[in-house]
N, C-alpha and C. Protein backbone atom coordinates (compact mmCIF):
# COMPACT_ATOMS: atom_id res chain seq x y z
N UNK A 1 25.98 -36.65 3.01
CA UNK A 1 25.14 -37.49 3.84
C UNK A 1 24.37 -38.46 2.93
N UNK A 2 24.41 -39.47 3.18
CA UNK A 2 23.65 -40.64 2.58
C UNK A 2 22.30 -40.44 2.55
N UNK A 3 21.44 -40.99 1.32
CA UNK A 3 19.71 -40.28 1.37
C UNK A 3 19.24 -41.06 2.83
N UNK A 4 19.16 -42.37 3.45
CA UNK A 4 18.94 -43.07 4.42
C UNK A 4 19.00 -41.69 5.82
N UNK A 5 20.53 -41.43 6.05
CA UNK A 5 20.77 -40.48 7.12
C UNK A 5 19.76 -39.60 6.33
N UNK A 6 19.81 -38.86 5.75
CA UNK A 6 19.14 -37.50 5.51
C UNK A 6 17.46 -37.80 5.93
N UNK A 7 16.89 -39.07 5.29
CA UNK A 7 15.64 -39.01 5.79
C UNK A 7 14.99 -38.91 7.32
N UNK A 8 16.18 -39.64 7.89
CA UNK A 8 15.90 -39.94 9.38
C UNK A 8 16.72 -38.69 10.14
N UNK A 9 16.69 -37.77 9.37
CA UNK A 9 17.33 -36.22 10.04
C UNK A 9 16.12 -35.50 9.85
N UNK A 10 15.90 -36.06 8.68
CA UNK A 10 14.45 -34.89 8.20
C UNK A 10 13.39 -34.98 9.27
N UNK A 11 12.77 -36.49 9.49
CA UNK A 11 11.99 -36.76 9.90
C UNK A 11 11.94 -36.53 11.87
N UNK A 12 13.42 -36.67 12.12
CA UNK A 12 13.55 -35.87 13.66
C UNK A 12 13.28 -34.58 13.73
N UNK A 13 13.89 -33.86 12.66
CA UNK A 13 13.88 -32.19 12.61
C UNK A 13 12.45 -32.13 12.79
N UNK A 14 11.60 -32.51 11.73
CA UNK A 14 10.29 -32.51 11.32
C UNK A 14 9.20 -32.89 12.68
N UNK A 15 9.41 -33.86 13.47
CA UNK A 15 8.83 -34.28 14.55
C UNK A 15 8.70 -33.09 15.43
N UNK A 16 10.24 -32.76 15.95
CA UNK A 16 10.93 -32.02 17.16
C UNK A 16 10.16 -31.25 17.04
N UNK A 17 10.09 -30.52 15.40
CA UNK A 17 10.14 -28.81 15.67
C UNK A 17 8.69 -28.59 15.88
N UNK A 18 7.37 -29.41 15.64
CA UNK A 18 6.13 -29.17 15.71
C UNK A 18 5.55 -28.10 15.21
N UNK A 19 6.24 -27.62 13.86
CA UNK A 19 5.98 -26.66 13.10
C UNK A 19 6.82 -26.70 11.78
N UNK A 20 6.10 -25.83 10.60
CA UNK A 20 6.84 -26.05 9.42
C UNK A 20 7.85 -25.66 9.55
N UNK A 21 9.30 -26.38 8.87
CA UNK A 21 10.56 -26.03 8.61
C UNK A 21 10.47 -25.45 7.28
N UNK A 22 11.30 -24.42 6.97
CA UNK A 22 11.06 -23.91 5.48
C UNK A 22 12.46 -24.83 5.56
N UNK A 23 12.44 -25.04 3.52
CA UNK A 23 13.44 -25.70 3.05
C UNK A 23 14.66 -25.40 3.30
N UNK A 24 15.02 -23.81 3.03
CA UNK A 24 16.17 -23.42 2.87
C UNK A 24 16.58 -23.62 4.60
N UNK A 25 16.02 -23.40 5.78
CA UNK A 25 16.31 -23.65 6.96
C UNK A 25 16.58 -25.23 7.26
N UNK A 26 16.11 -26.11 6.92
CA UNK A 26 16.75 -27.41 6.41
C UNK A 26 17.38 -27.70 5.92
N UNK A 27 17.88 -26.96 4.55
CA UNK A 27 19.41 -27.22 4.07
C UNK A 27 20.72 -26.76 4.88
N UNK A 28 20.15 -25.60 5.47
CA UNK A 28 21.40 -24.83 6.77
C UNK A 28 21.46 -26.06 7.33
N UNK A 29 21.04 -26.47 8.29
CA UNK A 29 20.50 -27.44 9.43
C UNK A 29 21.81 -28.55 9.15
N UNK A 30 21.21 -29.50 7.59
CA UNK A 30 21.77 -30.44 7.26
C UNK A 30 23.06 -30.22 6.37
N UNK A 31 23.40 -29.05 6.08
CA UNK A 31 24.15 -28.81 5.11
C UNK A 31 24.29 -29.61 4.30
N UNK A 32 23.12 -29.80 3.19
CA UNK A 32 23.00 -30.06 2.31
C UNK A 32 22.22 -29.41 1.31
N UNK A 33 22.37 -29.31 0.31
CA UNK A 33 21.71 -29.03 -0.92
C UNK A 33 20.10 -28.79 -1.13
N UNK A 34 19.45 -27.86 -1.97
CA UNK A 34 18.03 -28.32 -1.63
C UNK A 34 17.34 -29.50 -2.29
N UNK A 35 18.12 -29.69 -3.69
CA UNK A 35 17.39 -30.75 -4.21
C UNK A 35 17.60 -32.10 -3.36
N UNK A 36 19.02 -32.39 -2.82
CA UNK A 36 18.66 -33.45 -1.75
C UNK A 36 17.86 -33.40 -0.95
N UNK A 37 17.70 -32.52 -0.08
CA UNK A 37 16.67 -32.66 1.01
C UNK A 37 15.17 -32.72 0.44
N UNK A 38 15.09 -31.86 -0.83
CA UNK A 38 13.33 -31.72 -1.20
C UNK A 38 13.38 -33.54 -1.46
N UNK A 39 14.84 -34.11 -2.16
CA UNK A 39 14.11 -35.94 -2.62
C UNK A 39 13.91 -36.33 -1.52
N UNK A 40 14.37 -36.72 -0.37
CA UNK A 40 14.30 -37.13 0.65
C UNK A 40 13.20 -37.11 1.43
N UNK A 41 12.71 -35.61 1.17
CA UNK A 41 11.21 -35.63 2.20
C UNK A 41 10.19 -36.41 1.52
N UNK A 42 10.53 -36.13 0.27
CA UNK A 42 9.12 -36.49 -0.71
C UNK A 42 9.17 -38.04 -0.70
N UNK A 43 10.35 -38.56 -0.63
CA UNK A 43 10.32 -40.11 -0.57
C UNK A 43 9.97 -40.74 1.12
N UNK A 44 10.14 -39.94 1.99
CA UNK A 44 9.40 -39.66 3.08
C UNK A 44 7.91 -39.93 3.55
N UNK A 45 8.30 -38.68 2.73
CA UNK A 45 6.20 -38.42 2.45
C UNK A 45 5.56 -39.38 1.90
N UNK A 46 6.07 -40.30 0.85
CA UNK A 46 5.37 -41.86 0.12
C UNK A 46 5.56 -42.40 0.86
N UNK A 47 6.64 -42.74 1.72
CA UNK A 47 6.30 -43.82 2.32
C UNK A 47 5.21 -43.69 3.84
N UNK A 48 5.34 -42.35 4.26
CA UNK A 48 4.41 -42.27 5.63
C UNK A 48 2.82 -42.45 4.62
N UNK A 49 2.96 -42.38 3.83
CA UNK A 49 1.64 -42.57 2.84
C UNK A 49 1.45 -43.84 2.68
N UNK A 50 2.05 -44.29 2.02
CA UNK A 50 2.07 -45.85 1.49
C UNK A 50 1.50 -46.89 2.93
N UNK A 51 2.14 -46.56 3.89
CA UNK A 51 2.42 -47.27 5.23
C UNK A 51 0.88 -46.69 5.86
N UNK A 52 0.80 -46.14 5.52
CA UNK A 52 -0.93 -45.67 6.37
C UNK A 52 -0.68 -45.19 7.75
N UNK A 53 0.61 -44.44 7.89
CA UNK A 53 0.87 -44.05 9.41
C UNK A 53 0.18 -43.39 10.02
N UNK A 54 0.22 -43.13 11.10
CA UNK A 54 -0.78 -41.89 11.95
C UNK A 54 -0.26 -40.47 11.69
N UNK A 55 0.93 -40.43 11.36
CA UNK A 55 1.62 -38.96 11.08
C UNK A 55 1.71 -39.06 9.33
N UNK A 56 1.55 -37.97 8.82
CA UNK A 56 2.07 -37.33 7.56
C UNK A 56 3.13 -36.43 7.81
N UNK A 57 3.93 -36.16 6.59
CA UNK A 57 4.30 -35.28 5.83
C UNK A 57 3.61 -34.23 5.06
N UNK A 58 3.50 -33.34 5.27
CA UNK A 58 3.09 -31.83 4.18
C UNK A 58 4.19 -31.67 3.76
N UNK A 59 3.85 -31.12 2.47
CA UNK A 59 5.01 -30.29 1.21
C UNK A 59 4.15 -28.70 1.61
N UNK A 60 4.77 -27.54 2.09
CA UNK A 60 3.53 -26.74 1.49
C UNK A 60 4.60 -25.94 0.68
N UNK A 61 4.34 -24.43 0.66
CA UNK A 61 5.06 -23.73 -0.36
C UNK A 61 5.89 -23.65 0.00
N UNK A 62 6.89 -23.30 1.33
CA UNK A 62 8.31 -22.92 1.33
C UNK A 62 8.95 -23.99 2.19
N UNK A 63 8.74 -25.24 2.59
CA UNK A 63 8.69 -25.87 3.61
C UNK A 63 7.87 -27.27 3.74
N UNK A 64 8.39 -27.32 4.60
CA UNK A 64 7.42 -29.16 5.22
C UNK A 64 6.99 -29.18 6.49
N UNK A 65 6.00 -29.55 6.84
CA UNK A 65 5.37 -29.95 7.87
C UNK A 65 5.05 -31.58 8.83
N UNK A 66 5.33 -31.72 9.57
CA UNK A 66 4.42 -33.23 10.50
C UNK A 66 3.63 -32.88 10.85
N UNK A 67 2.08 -33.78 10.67
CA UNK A 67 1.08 -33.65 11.15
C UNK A 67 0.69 -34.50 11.56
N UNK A 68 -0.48 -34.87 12.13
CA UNK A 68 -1.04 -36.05 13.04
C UNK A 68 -2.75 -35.78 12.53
C-alpha cells in the first residue's frame, strides 16, 4: 500500500473506532508491517499538528488514538 493510502486508512480506522487502536491490531487491519504504519501515523500526527486541526493524533504506548 502506498504511504498516501495507508495514511488515509489510518486516519478512517482512527476516526471510526473512537478509541485507541493498538498497533499490532492496525497492522492486521492493513496488512502491513509495523514500521509502515508507526511512519504513517506519525507523519499524520505532524501534519494534524502543523495544520492546527480540531482533531489530534496520540502516539500512546501500544497504539494511537483521535482526539478532539
Amino acid at each position: 500500500m502506498e504511504m498516501e493510502e495507508l495514511k488515509k486508512a489510518i486516519e478512517a480506522i482512527l476516526f471510526a473506532s473512537g478509541e485507541r487502536m493498538e498497533l499490532q491490531r492496525l497492522c492486521a487491519v492493513l496488512e502491513t508491517d509495523p514500521d509502515e504504519v508507526e511512519k504513517a501515523a506519525d507523519e499524520l500526527m505532524n501534519v494534524y499538528a502543523f495544520e492546527r486541526r480540531g482533531i489530534r493524533i496520540l502516539k500512546l504506548e501500544k497504539g494511537y488514538q483521535m482526539v478532539s
